[in-house]
Every structure is written in structure tokens, then in C-alpha cells.
N, C-alpha and C. Protein backbone atom coordinates (compact mmCIF):
# COMPACT_ATOMS: atom_id res chain seq x y z
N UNK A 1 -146.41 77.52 139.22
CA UNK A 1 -146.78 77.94 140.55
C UNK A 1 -147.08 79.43 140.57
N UNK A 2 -147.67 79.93 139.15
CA UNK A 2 -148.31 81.38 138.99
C UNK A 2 -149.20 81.82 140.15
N UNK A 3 -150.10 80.60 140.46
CA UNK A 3 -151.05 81.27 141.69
C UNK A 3 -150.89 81.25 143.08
N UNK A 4 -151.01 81.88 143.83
CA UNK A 4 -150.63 82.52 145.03
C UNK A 4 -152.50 82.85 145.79
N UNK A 5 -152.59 82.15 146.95
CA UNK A 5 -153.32 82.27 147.91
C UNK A 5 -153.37 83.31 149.37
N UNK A 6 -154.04 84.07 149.70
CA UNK A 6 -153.37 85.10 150.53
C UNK A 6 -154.30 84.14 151.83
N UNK A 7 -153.94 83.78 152.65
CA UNK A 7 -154.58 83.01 154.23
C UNK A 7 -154.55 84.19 155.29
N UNK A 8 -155.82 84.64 155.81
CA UNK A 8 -155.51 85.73 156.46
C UNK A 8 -155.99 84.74 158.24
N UNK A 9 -156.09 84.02 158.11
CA UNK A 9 -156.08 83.00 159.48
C UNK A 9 -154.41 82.83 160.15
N UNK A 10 -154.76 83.63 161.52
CA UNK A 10 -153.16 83.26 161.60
C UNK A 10 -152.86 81.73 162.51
N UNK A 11 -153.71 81.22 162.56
CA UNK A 11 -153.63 79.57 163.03
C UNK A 11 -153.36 78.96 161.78
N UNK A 12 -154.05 79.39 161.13
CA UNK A 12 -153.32 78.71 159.50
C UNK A 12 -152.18 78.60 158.69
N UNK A 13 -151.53 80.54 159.36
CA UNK A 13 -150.40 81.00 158.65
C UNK A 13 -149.47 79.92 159.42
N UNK A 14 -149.47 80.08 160.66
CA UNK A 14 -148.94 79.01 161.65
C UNK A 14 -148.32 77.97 161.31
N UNK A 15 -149.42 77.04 160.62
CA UNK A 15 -149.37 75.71 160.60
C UNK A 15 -148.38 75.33 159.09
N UNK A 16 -148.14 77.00 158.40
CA UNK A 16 -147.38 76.35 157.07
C UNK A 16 -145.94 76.49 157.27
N UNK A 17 -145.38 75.64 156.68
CA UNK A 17 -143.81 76.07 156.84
C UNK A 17 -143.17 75.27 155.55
N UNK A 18 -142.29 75.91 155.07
CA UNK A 18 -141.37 75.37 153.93
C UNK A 18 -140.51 74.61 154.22
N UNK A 19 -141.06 73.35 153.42
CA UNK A 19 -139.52 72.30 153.71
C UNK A 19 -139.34 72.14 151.83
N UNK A 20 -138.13 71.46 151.86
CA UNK A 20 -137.25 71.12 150.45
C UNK A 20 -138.15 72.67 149.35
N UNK A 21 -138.39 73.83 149.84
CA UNK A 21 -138.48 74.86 149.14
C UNK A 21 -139.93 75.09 148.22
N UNK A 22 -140.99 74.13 149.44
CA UNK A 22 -142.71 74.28 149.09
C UNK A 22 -142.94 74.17 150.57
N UNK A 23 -144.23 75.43 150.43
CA UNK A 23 -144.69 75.32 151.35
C UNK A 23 -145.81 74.11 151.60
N UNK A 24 -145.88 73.68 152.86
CA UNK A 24 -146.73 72.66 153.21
C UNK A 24 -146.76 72.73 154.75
N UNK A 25 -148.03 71.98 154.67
CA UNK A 25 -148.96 72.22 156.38
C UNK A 25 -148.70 70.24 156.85
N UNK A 26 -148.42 70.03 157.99
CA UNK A 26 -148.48 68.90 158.47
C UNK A 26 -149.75 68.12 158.66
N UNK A 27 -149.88 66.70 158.20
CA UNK A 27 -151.39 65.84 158.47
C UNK A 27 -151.67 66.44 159.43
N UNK A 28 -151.58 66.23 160.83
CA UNK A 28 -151.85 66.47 162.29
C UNK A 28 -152.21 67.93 162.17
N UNK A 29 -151.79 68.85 161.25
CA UNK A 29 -152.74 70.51 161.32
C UNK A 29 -154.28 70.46 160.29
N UNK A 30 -153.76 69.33 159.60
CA UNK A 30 -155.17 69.32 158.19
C UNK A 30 -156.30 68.79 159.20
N UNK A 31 -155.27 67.91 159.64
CA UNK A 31 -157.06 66.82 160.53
C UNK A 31 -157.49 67.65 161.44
N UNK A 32 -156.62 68.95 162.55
CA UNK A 32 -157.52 69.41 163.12
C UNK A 32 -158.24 70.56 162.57
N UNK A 33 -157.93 70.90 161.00
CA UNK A 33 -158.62 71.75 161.03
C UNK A 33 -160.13 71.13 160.37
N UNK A 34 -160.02 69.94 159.58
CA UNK A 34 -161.10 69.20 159.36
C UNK A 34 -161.91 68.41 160.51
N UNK A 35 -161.00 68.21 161.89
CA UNK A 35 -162.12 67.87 162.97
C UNK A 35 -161.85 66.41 162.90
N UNK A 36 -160.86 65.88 162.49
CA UNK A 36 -160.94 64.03 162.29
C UNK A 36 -159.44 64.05 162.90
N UNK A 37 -159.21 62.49 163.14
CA UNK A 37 -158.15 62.47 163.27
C UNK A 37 -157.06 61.69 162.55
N UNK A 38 -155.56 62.46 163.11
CA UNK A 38 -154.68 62.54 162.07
C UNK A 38 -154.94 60.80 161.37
N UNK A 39 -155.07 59.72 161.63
CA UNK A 39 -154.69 58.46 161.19
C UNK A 39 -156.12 58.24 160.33
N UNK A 40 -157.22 59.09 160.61
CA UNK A 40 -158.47 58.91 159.70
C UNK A 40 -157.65 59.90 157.92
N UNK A 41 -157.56 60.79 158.35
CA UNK A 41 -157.29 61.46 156.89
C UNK A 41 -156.48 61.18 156.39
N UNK A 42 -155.06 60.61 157.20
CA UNK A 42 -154.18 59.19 156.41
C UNK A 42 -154.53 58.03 155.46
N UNK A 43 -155.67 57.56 155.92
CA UNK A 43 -156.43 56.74 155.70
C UNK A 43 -157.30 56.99 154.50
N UNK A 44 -157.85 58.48 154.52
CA UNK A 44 -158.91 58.66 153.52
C UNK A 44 -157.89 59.47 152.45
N UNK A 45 -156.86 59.31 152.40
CA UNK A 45 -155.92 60.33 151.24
C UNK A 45 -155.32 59.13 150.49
N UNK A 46 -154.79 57.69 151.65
CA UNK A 46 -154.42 56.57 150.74
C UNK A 46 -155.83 55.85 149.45
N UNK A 47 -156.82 55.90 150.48
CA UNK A 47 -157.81 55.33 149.79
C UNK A 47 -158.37 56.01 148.60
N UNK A 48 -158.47 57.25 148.71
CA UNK A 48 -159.22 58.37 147.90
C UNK A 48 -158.28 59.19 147.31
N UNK A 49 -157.28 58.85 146.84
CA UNK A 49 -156.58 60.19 146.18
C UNK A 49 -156.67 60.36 144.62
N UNK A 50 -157.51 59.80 144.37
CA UNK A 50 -157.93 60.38 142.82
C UNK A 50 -158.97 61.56 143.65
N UNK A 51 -159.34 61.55 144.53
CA UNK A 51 -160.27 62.59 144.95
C UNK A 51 -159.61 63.81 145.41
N UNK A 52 -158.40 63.22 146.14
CA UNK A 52 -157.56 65.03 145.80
C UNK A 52 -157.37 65.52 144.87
N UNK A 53 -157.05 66.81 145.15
CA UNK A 53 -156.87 66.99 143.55
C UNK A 53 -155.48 68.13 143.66
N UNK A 54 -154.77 67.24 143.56
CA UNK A 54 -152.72 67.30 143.99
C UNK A 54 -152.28 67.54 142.70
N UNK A 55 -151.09 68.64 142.09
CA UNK A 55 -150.70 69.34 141.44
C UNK A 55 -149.36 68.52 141.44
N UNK A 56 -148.39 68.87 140.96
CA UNK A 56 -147.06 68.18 141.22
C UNK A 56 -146.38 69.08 142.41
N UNK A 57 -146.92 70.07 142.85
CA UNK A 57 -145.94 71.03 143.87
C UNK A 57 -146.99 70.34 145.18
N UNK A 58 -148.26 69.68 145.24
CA UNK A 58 -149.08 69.26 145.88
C UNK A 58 -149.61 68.22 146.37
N UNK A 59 -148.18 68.02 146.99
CA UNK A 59 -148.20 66.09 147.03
C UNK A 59 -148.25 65.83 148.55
N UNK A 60 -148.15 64.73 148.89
CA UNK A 60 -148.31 63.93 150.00
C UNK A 60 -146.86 63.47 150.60
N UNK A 61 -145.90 63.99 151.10
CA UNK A 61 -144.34 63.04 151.51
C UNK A 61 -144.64 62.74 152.82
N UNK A 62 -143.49 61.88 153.31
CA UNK A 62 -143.45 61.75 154.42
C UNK A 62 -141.96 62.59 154.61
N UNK A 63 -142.09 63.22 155.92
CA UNK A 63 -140.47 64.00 156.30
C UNK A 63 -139.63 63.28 156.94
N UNK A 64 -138.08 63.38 156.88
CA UNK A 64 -137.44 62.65 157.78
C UNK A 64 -137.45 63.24 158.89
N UNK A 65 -136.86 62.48 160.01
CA UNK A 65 -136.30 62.42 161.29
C UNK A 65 -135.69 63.72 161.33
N UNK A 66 -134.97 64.79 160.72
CA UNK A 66 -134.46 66.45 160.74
C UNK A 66 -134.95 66.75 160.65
N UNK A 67 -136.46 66.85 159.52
CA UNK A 67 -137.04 67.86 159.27
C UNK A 67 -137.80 68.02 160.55
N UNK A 68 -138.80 66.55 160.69
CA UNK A 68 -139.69 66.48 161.64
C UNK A 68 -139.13 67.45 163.13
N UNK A 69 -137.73 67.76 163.22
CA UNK A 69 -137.53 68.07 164.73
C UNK A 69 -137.07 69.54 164.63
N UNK A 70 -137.01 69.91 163.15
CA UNK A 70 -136.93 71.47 162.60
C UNK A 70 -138.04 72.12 163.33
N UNK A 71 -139.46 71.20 162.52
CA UNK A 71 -139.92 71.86 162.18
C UNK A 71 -140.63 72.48 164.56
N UNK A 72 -140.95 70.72 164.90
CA UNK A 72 -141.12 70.74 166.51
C UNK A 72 -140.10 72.00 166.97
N UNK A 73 -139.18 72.45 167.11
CA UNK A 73 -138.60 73.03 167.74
C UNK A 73 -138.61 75.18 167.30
N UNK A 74 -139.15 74.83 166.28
CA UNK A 74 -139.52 76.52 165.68
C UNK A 74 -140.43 77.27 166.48
């Protein structure tokens, strides 16, 4: 995890937050920033994910029920 991205969008900086100690952005912030919605890019990440191109720090989870109300309430 040598490389480091600097995001000077602060709707972007926004949307990241660290859970289990990686940062990651929620479906519901990717789809609006791609303009689709959240259950379409669900959809196109199950179908197409040889087309991502996901690292092992760059994966797909689902959060539990704590995190999810961490993160709502920040």
C-alpha cells in the first residue's frame, strides 16, 4: 500500500472514511458520483468484476449493522 492518492474534491474527501483500518467510500457515494443508481452498480460489480480492477486492500464488503450507524451518525 506504497501508493497514496492526494483527492483534492472535498465531496470526495467526505465520502471516505476508514473502517477495519482501509479507507473506503460507500456504494451509494460511487453511484452518485457515477450518476447510476446504487442497486445498478451493485449489479454491474457482481456481474463484471473481472473488470474491476481490486487489489487485496480493494475489495467489495458488506458492513455490519455498527459500522453502518458509525458511519450515518459522523
Amino acid at each position: 500500500m506504497g501508493n497514496s492518492v492526494v483527492i483534492k474534491d472535498k465531496d470526495t474527501q467526505n465520502s471516505i472514511y476508514t473502517i477495519r483500518g482501509v479507507q473506503v467510500m460507500l456504494d451509494e457515494a460511487l453511484a452518485e458520483m457515477y450518476g447510476v443508481e446504487t442497486k445498478r452498480l451493485n449489479e454491474q460489480v457482481r456481474r463484471n468484476s473481472e473488470r474491476f480492477l481490486l487489489t487485496n486492500a480493494q475489495v467489495f464488503q458488506r458492513l455490519d449493522s455498527l459500522e453502518l450507524k458509525q458511519i450515518h451518525t459522523d
